[in-house]
PDB file of N, CA and C in Angstrom:
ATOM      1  N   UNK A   1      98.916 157.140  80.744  1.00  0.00           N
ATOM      2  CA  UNK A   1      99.673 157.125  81.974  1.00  0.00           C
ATOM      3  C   UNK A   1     100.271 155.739  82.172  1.00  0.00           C
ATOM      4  N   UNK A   2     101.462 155.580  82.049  1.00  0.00           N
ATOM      5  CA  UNK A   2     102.141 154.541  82.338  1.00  0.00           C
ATOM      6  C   UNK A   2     102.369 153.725  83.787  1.00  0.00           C
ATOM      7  N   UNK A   3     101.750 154.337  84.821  1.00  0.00           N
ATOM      8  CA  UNK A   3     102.233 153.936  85.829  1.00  0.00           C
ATOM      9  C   UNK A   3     100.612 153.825  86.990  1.00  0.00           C
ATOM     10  N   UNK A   4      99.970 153.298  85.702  1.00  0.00           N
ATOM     11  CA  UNK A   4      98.720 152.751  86.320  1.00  0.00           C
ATOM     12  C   UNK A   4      98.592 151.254  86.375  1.00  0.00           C
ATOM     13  N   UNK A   5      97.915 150.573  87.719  1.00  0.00           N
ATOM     14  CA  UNK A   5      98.306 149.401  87.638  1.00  0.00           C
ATOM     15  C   UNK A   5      97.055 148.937  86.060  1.00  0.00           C
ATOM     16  N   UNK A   6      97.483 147.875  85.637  1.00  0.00           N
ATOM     17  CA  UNK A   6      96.563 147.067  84.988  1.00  0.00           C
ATOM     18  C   UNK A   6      95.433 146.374  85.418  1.00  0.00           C
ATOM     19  N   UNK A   7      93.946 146.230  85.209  1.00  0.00           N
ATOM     20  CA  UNK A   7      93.219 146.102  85.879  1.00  0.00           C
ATOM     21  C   UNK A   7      93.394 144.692  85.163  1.00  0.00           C
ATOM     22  N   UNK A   8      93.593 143.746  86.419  1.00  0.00           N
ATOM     23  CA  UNK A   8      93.058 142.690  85.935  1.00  0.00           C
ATOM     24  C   UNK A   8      91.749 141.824  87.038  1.00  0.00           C
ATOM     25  N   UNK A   9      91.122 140.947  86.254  1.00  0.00           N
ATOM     26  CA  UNK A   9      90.048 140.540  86.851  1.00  0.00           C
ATOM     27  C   UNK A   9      90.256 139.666  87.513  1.00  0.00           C
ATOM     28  N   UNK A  10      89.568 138.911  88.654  1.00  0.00           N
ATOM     29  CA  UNK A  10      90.038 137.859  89.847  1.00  0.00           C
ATOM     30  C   UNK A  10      90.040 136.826  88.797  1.00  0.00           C
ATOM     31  N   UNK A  11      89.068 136.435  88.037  1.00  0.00           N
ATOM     32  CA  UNK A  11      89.348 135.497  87.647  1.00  0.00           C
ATOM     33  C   UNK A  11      90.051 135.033  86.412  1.00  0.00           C
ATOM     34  N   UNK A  12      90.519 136.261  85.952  1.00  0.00           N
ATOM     35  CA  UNK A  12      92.057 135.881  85.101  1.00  0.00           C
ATOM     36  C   UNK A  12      93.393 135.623  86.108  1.00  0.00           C
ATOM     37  N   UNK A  13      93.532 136.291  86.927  1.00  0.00           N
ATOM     38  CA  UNK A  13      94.608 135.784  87.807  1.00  0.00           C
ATOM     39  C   UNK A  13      94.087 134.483  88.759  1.00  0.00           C
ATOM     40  N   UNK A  14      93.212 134.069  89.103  1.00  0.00           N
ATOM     41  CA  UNK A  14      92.577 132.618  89.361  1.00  0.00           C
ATOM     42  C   UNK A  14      93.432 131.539  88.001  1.00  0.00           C
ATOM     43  N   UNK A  15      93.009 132.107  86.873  1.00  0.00           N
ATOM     44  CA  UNK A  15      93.184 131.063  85.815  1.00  0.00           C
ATOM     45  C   UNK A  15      94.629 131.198  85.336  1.00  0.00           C
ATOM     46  N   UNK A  16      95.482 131.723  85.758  1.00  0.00           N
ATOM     47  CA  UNK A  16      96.952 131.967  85.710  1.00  0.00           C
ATOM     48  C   UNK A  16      97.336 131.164  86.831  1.00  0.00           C
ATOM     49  N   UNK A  17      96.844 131.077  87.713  1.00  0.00           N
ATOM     50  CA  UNK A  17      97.197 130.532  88.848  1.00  0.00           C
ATOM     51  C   UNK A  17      97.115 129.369  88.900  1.00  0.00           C
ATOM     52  N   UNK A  18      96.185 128.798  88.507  1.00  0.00           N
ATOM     53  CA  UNK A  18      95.666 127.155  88.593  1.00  0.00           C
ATOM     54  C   UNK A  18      96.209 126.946  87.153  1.00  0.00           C
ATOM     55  N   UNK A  19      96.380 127.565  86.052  1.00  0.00           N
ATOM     56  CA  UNK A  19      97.285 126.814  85.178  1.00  0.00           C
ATOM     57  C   UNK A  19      99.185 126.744  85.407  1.00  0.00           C
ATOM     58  N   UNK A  20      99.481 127.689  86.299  1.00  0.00           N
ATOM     59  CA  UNK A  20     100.774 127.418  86.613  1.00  0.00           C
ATOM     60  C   UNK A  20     101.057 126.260  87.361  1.00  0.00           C
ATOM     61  N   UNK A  21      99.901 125.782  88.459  1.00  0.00           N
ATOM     62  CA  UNK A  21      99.803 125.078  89.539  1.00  0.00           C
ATOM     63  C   UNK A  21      99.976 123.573  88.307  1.00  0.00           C
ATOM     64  N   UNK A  22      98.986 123.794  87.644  1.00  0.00           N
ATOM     65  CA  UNK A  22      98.945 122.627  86.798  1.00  0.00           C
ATOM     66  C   UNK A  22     100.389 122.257  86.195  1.00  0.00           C
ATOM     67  N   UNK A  23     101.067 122.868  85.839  1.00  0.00           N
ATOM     68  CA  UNK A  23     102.199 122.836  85.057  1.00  0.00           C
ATOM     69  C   UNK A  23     103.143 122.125  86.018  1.00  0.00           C
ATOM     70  N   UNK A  24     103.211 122.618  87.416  1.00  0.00           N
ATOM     71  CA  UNK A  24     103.520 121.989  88.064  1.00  0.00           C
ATOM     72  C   UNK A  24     103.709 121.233  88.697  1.00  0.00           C
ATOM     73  N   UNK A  25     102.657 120.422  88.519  1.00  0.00           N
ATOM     74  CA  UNK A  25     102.084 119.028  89.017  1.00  0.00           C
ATOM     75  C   UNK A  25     102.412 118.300  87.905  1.00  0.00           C
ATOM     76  N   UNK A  26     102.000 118.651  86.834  1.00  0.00           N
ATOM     77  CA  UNK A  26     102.762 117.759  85.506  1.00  0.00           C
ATOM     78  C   UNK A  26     103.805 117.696  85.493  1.00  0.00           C
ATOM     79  N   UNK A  27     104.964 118.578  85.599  1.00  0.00           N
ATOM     80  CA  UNK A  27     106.450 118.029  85.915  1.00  0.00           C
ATOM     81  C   UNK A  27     106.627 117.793  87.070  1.00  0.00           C
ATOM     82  N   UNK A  28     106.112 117.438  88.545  1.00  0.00           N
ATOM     83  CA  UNK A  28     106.586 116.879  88.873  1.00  0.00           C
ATOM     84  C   UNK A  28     106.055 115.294  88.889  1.00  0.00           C
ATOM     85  N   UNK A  29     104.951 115.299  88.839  1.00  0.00           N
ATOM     86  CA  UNK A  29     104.260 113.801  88.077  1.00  0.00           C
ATOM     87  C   UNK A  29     105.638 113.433  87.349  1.00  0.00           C
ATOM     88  N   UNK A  30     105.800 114.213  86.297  1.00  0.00           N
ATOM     89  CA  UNK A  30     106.544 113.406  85.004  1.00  0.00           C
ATOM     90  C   UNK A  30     108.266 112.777  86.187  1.00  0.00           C
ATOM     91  N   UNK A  31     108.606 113.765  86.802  1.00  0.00           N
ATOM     92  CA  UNK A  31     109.779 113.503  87.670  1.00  0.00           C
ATOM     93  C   UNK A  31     109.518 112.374  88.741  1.00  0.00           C
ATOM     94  N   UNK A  32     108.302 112.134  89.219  1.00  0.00           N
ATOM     95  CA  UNK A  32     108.018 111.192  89.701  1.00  0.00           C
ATOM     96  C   UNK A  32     107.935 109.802  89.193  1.00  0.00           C
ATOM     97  N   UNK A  33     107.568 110.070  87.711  1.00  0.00           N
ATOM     98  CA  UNK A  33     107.489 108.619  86.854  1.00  0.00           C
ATOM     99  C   UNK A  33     108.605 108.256  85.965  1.00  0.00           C
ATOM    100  N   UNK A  34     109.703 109.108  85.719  1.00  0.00           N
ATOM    101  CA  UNK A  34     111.385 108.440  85.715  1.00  0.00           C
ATOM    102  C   UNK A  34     111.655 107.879  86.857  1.00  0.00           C
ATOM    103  N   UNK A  35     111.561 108.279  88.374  1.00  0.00           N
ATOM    104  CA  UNK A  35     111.943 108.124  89.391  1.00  0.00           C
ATOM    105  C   UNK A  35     111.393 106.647  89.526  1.00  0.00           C
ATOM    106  N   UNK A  36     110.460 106.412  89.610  1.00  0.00           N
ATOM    107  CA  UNK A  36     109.215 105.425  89.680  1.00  0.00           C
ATOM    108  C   UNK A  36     109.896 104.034  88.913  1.00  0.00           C
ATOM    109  N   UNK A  37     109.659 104.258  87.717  1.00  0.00           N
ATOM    110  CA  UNK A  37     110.301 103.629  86.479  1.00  0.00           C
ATOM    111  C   UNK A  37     111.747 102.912  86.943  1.00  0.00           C
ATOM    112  N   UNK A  38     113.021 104.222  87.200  1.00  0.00           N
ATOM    113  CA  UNK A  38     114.521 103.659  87.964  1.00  0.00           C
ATOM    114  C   UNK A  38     113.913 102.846  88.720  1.00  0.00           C
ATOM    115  N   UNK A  39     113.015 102.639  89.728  1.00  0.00           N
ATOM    116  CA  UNK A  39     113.054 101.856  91.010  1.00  0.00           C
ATOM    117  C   UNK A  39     112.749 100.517  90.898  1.00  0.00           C
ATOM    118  N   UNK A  40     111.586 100.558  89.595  1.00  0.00           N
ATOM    119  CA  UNK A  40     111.029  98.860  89.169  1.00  0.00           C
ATOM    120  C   UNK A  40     112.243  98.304  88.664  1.00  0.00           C
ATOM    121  N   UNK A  41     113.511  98.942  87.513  1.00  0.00           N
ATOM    122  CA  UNK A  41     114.725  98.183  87.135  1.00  0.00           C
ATOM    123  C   UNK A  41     115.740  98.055  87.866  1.00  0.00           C
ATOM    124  N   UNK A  42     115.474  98.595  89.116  1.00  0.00           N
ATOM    125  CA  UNK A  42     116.336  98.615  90.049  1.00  0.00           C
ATOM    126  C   UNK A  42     116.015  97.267  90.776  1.00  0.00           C
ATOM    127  N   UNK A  43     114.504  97.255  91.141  1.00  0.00           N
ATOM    128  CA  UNK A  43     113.824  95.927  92.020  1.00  0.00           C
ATOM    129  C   UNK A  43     113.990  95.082  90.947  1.00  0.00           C
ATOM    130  N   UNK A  44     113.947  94.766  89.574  1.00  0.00           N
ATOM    131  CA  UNK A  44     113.491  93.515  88.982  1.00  0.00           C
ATOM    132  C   UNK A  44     115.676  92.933  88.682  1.00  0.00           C
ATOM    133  N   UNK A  45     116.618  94.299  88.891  1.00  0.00           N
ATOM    134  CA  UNK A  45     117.958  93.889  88.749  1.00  0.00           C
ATOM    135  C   UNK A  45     118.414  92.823  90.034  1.00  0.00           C
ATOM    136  N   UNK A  46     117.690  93.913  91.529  1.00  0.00           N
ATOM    137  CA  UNK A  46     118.023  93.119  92.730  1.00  0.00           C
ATOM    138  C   UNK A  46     117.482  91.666  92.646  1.00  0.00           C
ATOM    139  N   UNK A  47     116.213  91.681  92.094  1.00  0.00           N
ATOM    140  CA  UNK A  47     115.626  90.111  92.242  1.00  0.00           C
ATOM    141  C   UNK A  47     116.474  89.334  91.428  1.00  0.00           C
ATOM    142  N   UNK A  48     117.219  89.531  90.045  1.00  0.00           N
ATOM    143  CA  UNK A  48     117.424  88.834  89.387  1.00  0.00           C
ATOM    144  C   UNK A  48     119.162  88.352  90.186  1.00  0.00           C
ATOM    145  N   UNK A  49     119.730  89.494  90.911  1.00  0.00           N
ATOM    146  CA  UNK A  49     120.789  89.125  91.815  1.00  0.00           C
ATOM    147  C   UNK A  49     120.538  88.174  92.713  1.00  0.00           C
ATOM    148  N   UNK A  50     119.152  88.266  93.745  1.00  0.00           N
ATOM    149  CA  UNK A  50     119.292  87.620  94.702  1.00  0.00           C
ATOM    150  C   UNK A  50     118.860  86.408  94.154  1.00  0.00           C
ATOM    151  N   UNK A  51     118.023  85.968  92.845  1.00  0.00           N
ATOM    152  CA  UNK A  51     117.966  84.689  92.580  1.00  0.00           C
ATOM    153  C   UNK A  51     119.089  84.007  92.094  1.00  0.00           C
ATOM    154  N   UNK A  52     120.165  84.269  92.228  1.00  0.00           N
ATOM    155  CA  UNK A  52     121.423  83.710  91.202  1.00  0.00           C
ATOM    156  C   UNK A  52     122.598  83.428  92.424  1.00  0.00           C
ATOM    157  N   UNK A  53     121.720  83.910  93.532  1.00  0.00           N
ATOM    158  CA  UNK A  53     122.569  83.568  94.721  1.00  0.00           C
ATOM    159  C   UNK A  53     121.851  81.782  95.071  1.00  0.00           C
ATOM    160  N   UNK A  54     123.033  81.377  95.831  1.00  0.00           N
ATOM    161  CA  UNK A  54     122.728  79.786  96.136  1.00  0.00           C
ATOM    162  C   UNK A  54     121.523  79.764  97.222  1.00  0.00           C
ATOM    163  N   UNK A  55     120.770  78.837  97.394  1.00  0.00           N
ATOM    164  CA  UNK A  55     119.570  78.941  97.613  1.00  0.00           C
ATOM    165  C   UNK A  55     120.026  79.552  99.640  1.00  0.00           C
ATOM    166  N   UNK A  56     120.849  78.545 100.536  1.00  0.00           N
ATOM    167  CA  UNK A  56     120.965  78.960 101.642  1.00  0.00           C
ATOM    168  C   UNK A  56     121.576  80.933 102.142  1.00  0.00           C
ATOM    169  N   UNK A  57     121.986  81.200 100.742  1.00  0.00           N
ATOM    170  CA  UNK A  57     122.662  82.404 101.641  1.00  0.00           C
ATOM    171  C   UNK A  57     121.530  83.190 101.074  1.00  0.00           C
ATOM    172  N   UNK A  58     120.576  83.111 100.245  1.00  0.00           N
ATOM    173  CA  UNK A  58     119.217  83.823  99.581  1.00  0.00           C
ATOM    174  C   UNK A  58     118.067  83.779 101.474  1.00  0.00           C
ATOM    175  N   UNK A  59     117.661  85.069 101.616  1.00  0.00           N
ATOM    176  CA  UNK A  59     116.823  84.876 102.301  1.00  0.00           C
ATOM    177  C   UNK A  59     115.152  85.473 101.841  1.00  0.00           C
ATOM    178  N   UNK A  60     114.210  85.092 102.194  1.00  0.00           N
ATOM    179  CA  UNK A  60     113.376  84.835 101.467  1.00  0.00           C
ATOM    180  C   UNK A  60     112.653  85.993 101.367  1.00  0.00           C
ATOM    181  N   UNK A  61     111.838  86.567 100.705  1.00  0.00           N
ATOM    182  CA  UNK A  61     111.945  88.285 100.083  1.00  0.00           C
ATOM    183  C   UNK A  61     111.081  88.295  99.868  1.00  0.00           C
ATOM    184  N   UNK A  62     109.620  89.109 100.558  1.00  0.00           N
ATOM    185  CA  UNK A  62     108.499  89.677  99.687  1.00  0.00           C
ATOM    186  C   UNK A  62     108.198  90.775  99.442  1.00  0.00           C
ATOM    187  N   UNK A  63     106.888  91.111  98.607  1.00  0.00           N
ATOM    188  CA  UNK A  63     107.042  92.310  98.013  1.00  0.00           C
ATOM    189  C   UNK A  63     106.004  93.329  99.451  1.00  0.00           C
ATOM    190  N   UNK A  64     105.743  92.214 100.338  1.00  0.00           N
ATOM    191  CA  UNK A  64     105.050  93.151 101.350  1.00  0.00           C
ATOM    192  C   UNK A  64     105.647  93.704 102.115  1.00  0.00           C
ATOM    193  N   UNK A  65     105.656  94.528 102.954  1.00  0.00           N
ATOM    194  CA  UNK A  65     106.617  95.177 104.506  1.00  0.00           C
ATOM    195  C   UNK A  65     106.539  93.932 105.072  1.00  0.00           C
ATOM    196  N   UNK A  66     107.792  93.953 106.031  1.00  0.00           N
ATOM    197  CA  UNK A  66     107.412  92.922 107.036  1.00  0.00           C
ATOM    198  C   UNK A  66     106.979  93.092 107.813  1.00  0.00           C
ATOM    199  N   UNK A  67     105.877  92.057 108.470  1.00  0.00           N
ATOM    200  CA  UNK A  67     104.681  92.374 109.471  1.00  0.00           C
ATOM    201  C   UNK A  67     105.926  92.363 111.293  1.00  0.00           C
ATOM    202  N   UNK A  68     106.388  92.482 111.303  1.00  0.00           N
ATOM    203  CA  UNK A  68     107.199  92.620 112.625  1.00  0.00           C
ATOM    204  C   UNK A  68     107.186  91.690 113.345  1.00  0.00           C
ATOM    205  N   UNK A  69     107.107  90.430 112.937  1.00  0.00           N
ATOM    206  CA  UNK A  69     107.196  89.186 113.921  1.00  0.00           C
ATOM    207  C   UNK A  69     108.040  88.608 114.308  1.00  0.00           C
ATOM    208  N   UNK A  70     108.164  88.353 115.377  1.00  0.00           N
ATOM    209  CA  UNK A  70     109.936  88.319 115.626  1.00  0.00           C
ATOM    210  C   UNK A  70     110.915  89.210 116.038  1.00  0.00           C
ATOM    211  N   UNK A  71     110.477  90.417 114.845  1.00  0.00           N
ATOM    212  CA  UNK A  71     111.744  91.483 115.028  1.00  0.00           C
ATOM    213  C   UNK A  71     111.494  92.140 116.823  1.00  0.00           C
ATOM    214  N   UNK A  72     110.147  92.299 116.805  1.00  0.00           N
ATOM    215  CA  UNK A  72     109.854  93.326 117.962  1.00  0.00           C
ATOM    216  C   UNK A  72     110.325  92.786 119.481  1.00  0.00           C
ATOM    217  N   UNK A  73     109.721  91.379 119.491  1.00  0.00           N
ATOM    218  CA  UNK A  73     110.247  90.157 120.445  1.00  0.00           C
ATOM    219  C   UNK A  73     112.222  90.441 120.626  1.00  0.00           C
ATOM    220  N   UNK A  74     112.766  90.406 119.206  1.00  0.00           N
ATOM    221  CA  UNK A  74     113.944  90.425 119.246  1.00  0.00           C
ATOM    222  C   UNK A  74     114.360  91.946 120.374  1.00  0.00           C
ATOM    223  N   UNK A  75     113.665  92.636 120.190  1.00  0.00           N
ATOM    224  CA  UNK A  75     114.057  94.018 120.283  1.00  0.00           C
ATOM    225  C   UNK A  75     113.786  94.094 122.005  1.00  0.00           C
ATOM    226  N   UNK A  76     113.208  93.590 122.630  1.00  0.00           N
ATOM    227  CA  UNK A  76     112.436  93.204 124.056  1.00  0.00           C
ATOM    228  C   UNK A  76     113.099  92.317 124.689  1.00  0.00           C
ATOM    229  N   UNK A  77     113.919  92.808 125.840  1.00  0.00           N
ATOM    230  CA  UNK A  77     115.044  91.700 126.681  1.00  0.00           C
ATOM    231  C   UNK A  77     114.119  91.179 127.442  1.00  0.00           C
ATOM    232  N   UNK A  78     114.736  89.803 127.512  1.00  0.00           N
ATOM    233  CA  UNK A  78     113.606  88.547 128.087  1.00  0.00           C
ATOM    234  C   UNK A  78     114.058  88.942 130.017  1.00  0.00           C
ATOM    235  N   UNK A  79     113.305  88.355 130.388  1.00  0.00           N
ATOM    236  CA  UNK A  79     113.393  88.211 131.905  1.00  0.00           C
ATOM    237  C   UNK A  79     114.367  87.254 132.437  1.00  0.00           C
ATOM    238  N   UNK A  80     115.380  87.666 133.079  1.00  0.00           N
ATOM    239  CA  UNK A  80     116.394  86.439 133.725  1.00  0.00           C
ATOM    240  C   UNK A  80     115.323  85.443 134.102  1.00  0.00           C
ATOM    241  N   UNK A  81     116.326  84.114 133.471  1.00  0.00           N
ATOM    242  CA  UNK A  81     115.979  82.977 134.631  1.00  0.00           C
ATOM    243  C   UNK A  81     115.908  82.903 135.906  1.00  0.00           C
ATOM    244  N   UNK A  82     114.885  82.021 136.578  1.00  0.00           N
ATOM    245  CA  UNK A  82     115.328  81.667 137.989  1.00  0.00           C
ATOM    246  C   UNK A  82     116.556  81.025 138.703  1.00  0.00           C
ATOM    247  N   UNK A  83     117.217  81.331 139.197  1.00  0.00           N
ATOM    248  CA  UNK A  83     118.300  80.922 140.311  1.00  0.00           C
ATOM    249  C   UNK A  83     118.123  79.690 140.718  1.00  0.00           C
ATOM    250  N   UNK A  84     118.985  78.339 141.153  1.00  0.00           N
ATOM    251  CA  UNK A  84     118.732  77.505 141.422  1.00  0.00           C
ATOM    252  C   UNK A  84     118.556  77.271 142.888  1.00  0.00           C
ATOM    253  N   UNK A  85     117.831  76.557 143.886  1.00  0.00           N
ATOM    254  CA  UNK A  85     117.677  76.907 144.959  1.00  0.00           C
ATOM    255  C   UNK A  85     118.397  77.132 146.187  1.00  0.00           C
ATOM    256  N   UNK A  86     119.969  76.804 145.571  1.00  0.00           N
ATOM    257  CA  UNK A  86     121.165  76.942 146.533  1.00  0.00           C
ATOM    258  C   UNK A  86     122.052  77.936 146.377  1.00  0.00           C
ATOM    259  N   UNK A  87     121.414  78.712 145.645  1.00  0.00           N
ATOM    260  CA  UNK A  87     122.201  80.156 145.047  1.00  0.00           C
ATOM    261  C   UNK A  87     121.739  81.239 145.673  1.00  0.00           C
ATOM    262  N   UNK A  88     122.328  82.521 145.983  1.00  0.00           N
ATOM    263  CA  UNK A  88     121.948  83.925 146.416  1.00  0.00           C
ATOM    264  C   UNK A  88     122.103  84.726 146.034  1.00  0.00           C
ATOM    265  N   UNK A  89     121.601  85.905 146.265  1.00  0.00           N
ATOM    266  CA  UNK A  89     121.352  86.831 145.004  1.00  0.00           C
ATOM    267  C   UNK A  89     121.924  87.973 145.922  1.00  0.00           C
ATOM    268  N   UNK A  90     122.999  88.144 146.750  1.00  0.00           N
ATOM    269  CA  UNK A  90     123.675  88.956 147.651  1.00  0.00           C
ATOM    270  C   UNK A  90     124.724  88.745 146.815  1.00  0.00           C
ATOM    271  N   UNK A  91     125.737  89.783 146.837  1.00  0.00           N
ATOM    272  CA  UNK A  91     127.598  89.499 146.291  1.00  0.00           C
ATOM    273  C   UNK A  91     127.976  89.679 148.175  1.00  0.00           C
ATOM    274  N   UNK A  92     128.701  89.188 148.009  1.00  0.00           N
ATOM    275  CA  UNK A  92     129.467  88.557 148.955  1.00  0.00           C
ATOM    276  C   UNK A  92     130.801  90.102 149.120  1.00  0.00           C
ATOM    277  N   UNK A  93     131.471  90.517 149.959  1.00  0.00           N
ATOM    278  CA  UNK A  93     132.591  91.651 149.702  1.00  0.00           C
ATOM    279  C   UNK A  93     133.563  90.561 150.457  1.00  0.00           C
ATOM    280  N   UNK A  94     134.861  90.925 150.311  1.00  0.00           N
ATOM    281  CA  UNK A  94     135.956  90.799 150.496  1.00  0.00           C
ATOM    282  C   UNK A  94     135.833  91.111 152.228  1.00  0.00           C
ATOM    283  N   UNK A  95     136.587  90.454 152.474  1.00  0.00           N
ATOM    284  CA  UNK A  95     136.578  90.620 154.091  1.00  0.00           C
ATOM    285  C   UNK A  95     137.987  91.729 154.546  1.00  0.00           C
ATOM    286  N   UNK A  96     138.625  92.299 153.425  1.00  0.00           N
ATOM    287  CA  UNK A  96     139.638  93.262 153.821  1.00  0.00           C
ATOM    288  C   UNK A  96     138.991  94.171 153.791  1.00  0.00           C
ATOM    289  N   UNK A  97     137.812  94.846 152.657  1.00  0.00           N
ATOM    290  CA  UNK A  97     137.174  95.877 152.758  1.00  0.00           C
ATOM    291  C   UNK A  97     135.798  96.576 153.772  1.00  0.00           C
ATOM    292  N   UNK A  98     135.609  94.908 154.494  1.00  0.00           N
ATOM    293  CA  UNK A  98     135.003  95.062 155.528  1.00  0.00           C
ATOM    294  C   UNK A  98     135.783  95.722 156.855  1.00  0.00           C
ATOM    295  N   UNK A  99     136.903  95.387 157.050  1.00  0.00           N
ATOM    296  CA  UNK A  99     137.545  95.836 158.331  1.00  0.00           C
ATOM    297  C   UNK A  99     137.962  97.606 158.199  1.00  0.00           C
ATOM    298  N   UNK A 100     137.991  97.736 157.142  1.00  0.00           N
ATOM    299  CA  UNK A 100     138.723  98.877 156.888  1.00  0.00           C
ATOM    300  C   UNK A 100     137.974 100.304 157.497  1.00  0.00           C
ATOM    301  N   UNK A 101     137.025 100.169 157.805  1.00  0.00           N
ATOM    302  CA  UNK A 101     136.214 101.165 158.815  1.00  0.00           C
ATOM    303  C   UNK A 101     136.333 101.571 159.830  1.00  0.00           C
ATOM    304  N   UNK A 102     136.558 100.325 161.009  1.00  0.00           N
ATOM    305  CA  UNK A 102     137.281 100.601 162.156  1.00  0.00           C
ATOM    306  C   UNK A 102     138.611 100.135 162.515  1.00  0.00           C
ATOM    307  N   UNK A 103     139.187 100.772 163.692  1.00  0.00           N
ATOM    308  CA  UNK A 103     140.270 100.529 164.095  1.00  0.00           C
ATOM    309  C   UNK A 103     141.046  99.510 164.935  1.00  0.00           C
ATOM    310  N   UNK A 104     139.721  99.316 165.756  1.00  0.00           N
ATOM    311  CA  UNK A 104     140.043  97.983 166.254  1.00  0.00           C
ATOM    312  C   UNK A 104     140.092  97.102 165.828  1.00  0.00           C
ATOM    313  N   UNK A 105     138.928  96.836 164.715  1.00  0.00           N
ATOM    314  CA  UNK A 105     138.878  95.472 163.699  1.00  0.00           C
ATOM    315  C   UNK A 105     137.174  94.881 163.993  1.00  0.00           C
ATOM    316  N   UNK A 106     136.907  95.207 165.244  1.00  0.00           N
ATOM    317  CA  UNK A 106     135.989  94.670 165.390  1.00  0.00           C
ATOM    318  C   UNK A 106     134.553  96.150 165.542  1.00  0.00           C
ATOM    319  N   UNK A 107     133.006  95.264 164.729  1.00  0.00           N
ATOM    320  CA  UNK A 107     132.250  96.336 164.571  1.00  0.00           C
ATOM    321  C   UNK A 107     131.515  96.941 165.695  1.00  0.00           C
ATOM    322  N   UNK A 108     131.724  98.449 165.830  1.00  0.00           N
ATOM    323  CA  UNK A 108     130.797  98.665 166.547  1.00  0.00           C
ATOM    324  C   UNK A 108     129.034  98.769 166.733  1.00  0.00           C
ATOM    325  N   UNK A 109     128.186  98.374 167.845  1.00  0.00           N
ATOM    326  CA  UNK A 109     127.107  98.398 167.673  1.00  0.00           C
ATOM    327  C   UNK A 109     126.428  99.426 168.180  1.00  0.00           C
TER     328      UNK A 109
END
């Protein structure tokens, strides 16, 4: 009878399974380590650029992240200065746009 399933056992399809899985991890490992590989001749091309630059326009380059010092400060607006003690912190309006309310000119209370 042709149209019986095939008995197979759990743990032949277990071992089909984890060897496909495997296969797959090996190429992409292997795709990971061309990738890997481009990036070191890529870093050791940039270094050999930025050393051939003159020393002031070279800024100084490590192989760690940068720890954020500075940058974050940069990123954080400082607090206005204080005002000097003959200054006010009112704007002043135009005295045409003051009258323009009433008719007489003068305000009522």
């Amino acid at each position: 009878m042709p149209d019986e399933p095939v008995n197979t056992s759990i743990q032949a399809k277990y071992t089909e399974q984890l060897a496909a899985d495997l296969a797959a991890n090996q190429a992409e490992q292997a795709t990971l380590t061309v990738r890997l590989n481009r990036l070191k001749e890529e870093k050791k091309w940039l270094t050999t650029m930025l050393d051939s630059l003159p020393a002031a326009a070279a800024e100084p380059v490590g192989d760690a992240a940068p720890d954020g010092t500075g940058a974050e400060e940069a990123a954080v607006p400082q607090p206005r200065a204080e005002k000097p003690a003959g200054t006010t912190a009112v704007k002043k309006t135009p005295a045409s746009s003051a009258s323009l309310g009433s008719s007489s000119g003068s305000v009522a209370g």
